[in-house]
N, C-alpha and C. Protein backbone atom coordinates (compact mmCIF):
# COMPACT_ATOMS: atom_id res chain seq x y z
N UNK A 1 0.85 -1.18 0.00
CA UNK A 1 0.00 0.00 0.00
C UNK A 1 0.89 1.23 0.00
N UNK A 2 0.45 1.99 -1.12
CA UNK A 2 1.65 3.33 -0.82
C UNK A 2 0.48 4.28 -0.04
N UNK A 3 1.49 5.14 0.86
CA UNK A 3 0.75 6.05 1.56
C UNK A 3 1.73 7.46 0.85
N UNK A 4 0.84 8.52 0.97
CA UNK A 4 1.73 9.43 0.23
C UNK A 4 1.12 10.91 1.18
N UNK A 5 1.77 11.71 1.50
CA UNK A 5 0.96 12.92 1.67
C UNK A 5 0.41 14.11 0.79
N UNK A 6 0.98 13.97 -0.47
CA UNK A 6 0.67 14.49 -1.71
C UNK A 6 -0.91 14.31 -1.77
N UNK A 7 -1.11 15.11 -2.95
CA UNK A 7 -2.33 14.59 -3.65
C UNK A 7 -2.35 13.71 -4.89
N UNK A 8 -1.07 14.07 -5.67
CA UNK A 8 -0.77 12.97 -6.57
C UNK A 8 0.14 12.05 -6.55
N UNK A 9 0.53 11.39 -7.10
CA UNK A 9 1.83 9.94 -7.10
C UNK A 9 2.41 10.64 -8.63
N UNK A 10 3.58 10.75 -8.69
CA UNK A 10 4.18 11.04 -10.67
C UNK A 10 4.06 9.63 -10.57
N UNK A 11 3.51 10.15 -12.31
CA UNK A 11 3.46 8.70 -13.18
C UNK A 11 2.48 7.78 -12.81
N UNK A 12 1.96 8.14 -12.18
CA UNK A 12 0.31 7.60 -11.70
C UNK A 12 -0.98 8.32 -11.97
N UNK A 13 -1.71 7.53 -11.98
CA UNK A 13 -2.97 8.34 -12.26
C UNK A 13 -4.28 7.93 -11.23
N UNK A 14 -4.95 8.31 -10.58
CA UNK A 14 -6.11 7.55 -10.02
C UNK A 14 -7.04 7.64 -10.57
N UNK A 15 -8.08 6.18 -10.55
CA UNK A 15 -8.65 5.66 -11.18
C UNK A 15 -9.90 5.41 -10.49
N UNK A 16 -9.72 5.45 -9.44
CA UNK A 16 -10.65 5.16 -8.70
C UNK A 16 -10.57 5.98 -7.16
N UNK A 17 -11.69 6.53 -6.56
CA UNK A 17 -11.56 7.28 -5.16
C UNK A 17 -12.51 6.34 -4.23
N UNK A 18 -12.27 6.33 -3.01
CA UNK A 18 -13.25 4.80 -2.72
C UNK A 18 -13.44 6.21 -1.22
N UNK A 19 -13.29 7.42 -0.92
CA UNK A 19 -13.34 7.95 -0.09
C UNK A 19 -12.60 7.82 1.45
N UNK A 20 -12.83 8.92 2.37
CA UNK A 20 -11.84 9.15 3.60
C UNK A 20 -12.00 7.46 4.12
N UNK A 21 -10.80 7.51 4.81
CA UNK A 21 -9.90 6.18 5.49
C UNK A 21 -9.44 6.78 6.88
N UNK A 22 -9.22 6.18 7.53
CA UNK A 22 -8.36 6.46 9.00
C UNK A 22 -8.42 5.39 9.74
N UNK A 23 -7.03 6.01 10.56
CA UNK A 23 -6.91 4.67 11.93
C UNK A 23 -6.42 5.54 12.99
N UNK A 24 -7.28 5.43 14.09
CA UNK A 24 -7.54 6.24 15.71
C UNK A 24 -7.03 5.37 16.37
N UNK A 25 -5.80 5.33 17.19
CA UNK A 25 -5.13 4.78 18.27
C UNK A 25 -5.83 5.83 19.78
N UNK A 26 -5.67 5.20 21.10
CA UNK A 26 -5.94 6.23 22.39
C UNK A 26 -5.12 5.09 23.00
N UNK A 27 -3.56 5.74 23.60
CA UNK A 27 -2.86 5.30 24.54
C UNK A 27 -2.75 6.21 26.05
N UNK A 28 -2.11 5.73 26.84
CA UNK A 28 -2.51 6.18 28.23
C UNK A 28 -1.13 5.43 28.58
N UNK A 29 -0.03 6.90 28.91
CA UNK A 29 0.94 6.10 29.81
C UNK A 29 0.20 5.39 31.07
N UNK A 30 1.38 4.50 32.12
CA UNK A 30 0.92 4.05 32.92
C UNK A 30 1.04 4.53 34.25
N UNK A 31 1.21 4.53 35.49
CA UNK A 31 1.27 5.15 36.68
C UNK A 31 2.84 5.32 36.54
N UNK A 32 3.68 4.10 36.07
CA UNK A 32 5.41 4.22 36.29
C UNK A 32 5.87 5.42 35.41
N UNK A 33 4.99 5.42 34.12
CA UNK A 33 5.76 5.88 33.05
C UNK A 33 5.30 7.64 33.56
N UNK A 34 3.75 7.36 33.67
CA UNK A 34 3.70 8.97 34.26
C UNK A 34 4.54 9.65 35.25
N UNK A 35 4.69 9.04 36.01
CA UNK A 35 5.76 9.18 37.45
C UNK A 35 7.02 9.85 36.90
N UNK A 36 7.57 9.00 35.72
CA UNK A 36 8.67 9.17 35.45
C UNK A 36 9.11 10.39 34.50
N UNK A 37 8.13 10.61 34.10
CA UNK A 37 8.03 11.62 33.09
C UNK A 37 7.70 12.93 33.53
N UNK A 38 6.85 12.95 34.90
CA UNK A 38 7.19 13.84 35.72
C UNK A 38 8.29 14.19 36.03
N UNK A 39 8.72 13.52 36.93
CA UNK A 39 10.07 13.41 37.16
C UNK A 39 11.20 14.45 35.88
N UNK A 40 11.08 13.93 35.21
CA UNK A 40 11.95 14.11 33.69
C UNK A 40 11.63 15.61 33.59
N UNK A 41 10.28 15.75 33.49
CA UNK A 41 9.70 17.71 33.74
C UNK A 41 10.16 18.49 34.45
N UNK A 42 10.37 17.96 35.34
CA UNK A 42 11.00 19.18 36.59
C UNK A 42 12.96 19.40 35.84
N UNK A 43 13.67 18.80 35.45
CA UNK A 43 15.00 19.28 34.87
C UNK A 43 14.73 19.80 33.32
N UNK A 44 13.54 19.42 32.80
CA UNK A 44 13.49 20.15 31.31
C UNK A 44 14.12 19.09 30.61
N UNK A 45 13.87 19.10 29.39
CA UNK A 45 14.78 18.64 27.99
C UNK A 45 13.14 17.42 27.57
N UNK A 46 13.61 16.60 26.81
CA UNK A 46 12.85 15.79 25.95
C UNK A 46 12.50 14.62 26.59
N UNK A 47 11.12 14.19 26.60
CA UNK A 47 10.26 13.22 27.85
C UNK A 47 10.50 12.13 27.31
N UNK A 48 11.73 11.25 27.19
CA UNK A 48 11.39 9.92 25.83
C UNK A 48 10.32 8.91 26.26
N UNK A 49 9.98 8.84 27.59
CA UNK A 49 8.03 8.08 27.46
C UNK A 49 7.70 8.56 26.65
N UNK A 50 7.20 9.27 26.83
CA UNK A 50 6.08 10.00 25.98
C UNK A 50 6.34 10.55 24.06
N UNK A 51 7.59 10.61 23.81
CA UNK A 51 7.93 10.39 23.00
C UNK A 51 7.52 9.09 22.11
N UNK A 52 8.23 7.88 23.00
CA UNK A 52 8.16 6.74 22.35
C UNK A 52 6.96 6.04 22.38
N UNK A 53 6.02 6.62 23.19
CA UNK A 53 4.63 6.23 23.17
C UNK A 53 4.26 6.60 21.77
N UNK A 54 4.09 8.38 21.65
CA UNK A 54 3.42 8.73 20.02
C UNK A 54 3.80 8.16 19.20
N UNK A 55 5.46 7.92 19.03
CA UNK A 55 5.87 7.20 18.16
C UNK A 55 5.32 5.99 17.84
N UNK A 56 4.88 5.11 18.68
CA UNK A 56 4.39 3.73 18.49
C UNK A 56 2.64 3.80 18.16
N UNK A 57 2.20 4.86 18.92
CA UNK A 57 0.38 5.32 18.19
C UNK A 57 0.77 5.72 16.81
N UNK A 58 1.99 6.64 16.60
CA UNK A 58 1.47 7.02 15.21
C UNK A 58 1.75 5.94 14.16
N UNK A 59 2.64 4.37 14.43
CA UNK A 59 3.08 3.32 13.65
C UNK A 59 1.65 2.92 13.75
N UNK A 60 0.76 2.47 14.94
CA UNK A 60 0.00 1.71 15.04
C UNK A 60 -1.19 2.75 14.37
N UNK A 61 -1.91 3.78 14.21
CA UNK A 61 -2.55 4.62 13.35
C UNK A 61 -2.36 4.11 12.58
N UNK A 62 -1.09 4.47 11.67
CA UNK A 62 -1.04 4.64 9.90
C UNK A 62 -1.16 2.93 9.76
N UNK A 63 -1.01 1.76 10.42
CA UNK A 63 -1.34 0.20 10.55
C UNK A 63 -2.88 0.22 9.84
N UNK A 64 -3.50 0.82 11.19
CA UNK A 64 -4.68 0.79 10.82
C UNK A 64 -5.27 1.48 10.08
N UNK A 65 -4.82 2.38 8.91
CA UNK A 65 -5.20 3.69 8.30
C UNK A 65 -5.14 2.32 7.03
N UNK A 66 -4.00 1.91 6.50
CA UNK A 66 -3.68 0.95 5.77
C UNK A 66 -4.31 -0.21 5.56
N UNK A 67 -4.65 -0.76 6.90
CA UNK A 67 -5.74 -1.98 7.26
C UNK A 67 -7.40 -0.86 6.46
N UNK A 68 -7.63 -0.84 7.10
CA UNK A 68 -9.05 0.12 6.90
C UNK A 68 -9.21 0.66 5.23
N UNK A 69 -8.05 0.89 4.56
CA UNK A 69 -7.94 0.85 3.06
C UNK A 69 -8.05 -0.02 2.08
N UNK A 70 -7.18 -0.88 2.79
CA UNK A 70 -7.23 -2.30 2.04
C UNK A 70 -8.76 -3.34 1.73
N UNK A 71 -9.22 -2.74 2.68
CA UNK A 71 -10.63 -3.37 3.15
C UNK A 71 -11.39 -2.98 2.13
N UNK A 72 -11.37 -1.51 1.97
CA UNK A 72 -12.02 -0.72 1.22
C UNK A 72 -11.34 -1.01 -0.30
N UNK A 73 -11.05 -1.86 -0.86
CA UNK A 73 -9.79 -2.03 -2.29
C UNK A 73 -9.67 -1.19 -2.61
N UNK A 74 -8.57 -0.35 -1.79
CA UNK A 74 -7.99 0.57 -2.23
C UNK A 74 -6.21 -0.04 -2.42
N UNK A 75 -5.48 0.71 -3.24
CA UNK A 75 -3.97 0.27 -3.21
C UNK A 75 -3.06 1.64 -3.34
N UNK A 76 -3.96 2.55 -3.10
CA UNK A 76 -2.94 3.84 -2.16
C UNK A 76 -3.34 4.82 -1.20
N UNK A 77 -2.99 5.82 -0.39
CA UNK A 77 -3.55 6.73 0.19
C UNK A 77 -3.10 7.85 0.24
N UNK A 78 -3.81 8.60 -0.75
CA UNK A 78 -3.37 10.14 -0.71
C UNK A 78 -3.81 10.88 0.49
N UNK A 79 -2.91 12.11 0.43
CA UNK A 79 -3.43 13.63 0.98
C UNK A 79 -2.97 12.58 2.51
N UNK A 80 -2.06 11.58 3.15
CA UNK A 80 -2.30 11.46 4.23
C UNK A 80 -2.21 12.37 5.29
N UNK A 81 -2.79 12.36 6.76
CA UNK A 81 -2.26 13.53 7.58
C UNK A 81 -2.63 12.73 8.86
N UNK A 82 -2.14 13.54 10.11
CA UNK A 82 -1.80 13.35 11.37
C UNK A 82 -3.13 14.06 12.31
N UNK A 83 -3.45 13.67 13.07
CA UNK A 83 -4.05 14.61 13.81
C UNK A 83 -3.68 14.43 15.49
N UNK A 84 -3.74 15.03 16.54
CA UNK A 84 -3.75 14.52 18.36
C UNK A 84 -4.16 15.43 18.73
N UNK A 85 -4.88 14.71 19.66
CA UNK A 85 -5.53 16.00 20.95
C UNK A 85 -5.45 14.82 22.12
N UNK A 86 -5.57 15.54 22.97
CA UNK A 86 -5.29 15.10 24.30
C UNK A 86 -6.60 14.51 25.04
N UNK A 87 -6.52 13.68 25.83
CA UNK A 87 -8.30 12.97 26.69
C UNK A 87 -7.95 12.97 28.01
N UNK A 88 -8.58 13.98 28.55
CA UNK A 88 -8.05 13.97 30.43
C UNK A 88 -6.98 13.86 30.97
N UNK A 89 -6.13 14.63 30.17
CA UNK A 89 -4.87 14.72 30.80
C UNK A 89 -4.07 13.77 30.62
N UNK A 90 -4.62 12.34 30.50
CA UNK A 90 -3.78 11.07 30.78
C UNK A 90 -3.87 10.43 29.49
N UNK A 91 -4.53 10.63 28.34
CA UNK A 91 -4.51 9.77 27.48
C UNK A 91 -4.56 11.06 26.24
N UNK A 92 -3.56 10.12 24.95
CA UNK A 92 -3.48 11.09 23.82
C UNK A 92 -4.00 9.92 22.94
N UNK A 93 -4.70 10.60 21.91
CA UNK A 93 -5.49 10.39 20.52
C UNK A 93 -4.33 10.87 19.47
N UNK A 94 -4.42 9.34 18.76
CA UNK A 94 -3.93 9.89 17.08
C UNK A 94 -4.33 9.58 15.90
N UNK A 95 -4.95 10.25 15.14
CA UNK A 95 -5.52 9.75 13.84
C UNK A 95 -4.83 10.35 13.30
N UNK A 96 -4.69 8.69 11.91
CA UNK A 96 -4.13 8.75 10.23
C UNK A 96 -5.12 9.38 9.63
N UNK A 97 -4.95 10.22 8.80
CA UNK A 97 -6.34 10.09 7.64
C UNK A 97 -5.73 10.29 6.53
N UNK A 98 -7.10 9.86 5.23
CA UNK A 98 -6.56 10.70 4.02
C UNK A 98 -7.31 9.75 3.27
N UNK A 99 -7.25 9.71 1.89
CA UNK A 99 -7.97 9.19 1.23
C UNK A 99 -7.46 7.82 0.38
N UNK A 100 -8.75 6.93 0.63
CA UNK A 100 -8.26 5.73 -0.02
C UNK A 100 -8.83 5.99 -1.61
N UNK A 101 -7.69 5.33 -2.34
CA UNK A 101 -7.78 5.40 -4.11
C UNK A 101 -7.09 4.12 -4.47
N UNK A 102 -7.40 3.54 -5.53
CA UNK A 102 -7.39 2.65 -6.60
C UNK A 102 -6.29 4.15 -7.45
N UNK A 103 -4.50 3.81 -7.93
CA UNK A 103 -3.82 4.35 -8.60
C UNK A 103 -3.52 2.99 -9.99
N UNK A 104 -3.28 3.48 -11.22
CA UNK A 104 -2.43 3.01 -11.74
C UNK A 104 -0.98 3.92 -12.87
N UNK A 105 -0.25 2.67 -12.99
CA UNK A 105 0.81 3.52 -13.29
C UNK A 105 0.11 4.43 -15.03
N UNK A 106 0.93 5.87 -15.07
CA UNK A 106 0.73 6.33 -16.66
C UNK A 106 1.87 5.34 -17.28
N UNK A 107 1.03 4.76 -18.77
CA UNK A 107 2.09 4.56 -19.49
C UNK A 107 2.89 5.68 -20.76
């Protein structure tokens, strides 16, 4: 599945639009990791919990952005994008989106 953030692919053409796609992850450090990341706040610099958390919602998103396309027979996804907002303090939201399409190559 190509994912692209463009609107077009060179040398492709779409052929088909099968409409919006996404995949919504909601993770929630845990009591240790919050603790620790506190902790980490009070000297300043970069929280790697919380870091390596988004990092792993935004793999597991675009998973399911891909899953959720495929379903739909699609075999690319334009215009992709990111979104997060925060849920009570303790838990962050991340959605893939963008559009699933049927591409083929121009000859």
């Amino acid at each position: 599945m190509l994912v692209v953030t463009t609107e077009n692919v060179p040398g492709h053409r779409v052929v088909w639009v099968y409409g919006q796609v996404f995949g919504v992850v909601v993770r929630s450090r845990g009591l240790g990791g919050n603790i620790m990341a506190g902790l980490r706040s009070l000297v300043g610099g970069e929280i790697h919990e919380y870091t390596a958390l988004l990092e792993e919602a935004r793999r597991h998103a675009v998973d399911r952005l891909v899953r959720n396309a495929t379903v739909m027979g699609a075999n690319a996804i334009v215009m992709m994008r990111f979104d997060s907002a925060e849920i009570g303090q303790v838990m962050s939201e991340i959605v893939a989106y963008g559009t699933a399409v049927t591409i083929e190559a121009v000859p």
